[in-house]
C-alpha atoms as a PDB file:
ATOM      1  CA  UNK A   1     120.912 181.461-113.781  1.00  0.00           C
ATOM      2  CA  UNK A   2     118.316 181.583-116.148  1.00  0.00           C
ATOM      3  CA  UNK A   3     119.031 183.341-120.045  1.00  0.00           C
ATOM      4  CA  UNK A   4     117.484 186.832-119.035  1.00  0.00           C
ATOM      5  CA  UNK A   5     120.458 187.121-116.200  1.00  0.00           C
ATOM      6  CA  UNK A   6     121.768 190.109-118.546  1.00  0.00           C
ATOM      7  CA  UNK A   7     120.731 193.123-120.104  1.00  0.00           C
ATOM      8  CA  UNK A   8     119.985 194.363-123.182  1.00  0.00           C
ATOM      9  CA  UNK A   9     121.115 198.133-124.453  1.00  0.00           C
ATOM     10  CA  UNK A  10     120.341 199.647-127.984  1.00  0.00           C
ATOM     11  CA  UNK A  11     122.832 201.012-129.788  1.00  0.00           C
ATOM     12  CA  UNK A  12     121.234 204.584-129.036  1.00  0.00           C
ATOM     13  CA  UNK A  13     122.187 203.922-125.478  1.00  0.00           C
ATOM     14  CA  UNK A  14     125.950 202.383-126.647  1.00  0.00           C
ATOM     15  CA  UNK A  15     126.069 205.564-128.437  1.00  0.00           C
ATOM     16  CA  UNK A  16     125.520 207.805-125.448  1.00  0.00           C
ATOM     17  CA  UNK A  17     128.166 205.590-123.427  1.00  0.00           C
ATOM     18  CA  UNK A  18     130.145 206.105-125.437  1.00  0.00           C
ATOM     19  CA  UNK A  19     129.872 209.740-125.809  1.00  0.00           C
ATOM     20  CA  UNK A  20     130.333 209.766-121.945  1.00  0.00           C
ATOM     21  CA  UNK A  21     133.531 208.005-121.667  1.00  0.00           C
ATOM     22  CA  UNK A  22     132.653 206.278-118.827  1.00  0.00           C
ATOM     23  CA  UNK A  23     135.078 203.236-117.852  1.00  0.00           C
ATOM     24  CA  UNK A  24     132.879 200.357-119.260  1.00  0.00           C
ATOM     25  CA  UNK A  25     134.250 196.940-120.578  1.00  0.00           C
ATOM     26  CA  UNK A  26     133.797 196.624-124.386  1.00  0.00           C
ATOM     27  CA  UNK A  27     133.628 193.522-126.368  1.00  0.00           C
ATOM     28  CA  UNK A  28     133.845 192.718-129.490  1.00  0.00           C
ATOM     29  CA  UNK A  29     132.905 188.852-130.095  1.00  0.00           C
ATOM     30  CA  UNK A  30     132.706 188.748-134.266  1.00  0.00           C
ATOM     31  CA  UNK A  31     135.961 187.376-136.160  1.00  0.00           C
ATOM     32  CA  UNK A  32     138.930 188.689-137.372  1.00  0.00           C
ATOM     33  CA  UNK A  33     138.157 189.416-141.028  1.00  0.00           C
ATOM     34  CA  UNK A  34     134.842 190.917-139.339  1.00  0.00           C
ATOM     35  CA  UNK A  35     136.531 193.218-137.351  1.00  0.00           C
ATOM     36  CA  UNK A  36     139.024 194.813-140.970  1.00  0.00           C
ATOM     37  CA  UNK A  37     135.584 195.442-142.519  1.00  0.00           C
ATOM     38  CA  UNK A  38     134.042 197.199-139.459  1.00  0.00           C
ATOM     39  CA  UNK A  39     135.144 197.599-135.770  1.00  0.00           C
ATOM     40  CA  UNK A  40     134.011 200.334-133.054  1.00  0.00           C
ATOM     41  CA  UNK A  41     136.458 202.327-131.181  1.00  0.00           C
ATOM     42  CA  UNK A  42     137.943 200.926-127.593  1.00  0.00           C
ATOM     43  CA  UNK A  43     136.273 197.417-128.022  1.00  0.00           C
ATOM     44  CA  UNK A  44     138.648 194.504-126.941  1.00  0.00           C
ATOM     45  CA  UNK A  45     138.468 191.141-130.122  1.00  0.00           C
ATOM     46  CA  UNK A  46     137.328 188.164-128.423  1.00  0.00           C
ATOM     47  CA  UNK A  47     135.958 186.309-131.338  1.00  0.00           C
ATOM     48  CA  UNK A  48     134.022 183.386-130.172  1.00  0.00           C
ATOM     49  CA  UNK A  49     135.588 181.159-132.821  1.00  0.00           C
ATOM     50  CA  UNK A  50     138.877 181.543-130.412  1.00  0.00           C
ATOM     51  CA  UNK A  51     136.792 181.068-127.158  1.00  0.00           C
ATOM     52  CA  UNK A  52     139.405 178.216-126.067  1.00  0.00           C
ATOM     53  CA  UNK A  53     142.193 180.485-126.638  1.00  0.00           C
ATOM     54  CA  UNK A  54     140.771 183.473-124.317  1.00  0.00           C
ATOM     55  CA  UNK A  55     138.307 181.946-121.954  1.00  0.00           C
ATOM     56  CA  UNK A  56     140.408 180.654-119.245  1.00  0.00           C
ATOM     57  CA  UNK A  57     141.999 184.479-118.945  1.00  0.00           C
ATOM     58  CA  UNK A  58     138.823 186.218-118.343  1.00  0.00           C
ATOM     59  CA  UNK A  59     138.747 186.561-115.051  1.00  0.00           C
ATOM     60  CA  UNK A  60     142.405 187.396-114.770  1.00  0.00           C
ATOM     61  CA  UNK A  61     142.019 190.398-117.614  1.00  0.00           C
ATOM     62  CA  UNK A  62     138.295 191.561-117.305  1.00  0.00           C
ATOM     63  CA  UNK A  63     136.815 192.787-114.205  1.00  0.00           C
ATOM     64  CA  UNK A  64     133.534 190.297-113.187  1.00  0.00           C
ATOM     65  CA  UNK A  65     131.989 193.785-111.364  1.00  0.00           C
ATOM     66  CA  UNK A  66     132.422 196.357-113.832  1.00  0.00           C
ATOM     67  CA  UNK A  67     129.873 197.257-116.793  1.00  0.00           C
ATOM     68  CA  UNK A  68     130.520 195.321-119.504  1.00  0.00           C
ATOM     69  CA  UNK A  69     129.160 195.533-122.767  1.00  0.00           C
ATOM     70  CA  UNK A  70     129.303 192.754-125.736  1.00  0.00           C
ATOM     71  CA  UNK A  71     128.419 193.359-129.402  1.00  0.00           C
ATOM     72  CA  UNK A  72     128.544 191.561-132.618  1.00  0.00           C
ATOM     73  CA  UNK A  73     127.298 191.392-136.272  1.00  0.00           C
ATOM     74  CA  UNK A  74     123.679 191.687-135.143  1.00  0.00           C
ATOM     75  CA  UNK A  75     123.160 190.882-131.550  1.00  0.00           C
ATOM     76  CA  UNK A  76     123.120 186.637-131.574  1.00  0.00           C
ATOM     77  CA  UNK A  77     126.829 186.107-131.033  1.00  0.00           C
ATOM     78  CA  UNK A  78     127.288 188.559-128.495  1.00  0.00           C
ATOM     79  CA  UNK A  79     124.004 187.405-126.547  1.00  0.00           C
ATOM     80  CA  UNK A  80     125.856 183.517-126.168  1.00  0.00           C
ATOM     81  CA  UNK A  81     128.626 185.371-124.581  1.00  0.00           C
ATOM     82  CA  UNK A  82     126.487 187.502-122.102  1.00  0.00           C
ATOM     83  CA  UNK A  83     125.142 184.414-121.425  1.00  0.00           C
ATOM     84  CA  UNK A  84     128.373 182.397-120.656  1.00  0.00           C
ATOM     85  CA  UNK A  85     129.865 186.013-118.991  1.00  0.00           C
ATOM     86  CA  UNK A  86     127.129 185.436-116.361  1.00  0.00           C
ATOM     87  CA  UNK A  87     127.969 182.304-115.815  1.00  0.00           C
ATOM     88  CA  UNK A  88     131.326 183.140-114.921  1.00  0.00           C
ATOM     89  CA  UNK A  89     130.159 185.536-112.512  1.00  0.00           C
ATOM     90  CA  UNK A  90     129.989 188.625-113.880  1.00  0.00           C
ATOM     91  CA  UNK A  91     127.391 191.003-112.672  1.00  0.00           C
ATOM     92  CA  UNK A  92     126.816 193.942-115.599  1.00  0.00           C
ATOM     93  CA  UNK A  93     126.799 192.375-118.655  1.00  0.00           C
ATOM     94  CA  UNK A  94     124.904 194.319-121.582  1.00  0.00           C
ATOM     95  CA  UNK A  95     124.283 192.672-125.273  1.00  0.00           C
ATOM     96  CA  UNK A  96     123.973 195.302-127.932  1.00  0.00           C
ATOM     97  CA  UNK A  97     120.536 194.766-129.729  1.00  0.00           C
ATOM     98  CA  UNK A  98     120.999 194.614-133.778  1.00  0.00           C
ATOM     99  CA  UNK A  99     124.613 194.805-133.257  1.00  0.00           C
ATOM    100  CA  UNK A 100     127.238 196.168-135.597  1.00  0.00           C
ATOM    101  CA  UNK A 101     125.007 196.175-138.266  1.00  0.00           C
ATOM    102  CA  UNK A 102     122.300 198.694-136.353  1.00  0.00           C
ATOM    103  CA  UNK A 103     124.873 200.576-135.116  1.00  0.00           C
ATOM    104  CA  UNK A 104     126.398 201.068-138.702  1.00  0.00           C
ATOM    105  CA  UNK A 105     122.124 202.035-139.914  1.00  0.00           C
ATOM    106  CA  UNK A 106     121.322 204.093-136.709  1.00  0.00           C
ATOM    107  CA  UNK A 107     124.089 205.782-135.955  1.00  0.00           C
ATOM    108  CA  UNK A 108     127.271 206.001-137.598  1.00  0.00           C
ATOM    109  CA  UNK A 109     126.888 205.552-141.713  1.00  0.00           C
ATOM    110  CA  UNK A 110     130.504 205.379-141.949  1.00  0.00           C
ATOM    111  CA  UNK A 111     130.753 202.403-139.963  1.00  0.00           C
ATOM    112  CA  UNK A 112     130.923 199.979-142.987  1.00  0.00           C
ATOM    113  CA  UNK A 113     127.894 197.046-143.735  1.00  0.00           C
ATOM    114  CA  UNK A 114     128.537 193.388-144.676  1.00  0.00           C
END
């Protein structure tokens, strides 16, 4: 598969998701110590830095067919794992452009910056 095998979705468009409730898969690929500064709500940790802990599970506790969105600091981290998701086999994998940080400037000013 070639690096463009996923999609891309601003956090305008996380936003409205969001809003919806609709069953989507959320991930959250920044670290720990990331996460107690800022985290969004129903996004499951799967810090890269632990990818040998989690990766052989995620077929067994993600579905490879259901929408699935990544996010991280800014949008790099969570891109490498769209990647690698799509290489697994999943099917609707969407990286969150500008990440955390966007999300924290665009639409939620609570959301803490780092």
């Amino acid at each position: 598969m070639n690096s463009s095998s996923f999609k891309t979705i601003s956090v305008t468009e996380l936003a409205n998701c969001m809003a919806a409730e609709k069953k989507i898969q959320m991930i959250d690929v920044r670290e720990p110590e990331e996460l107690a500064i800022a985290s969004l709500p129903n996004f499951a940790s799967l810090p890269l830095s632990q990818f040998a802990e989690w990766s052989t599970q995620i077929a067994t506790q993600l579905d490879p067919h259901a929408e699935t969105i990544v996010i991280c600091h800014h949008g790099i981290r969570s891109a490498q794992m769209c990647q690698w998701l799509t290489q697994q086999g999943f099917t609707d994998v969407s990286n969150v452009v500008g990440g955390v940080e966007e999300y924290a400037v665009t639409i939620d000013s609570a959301v803490p910056r780092y």
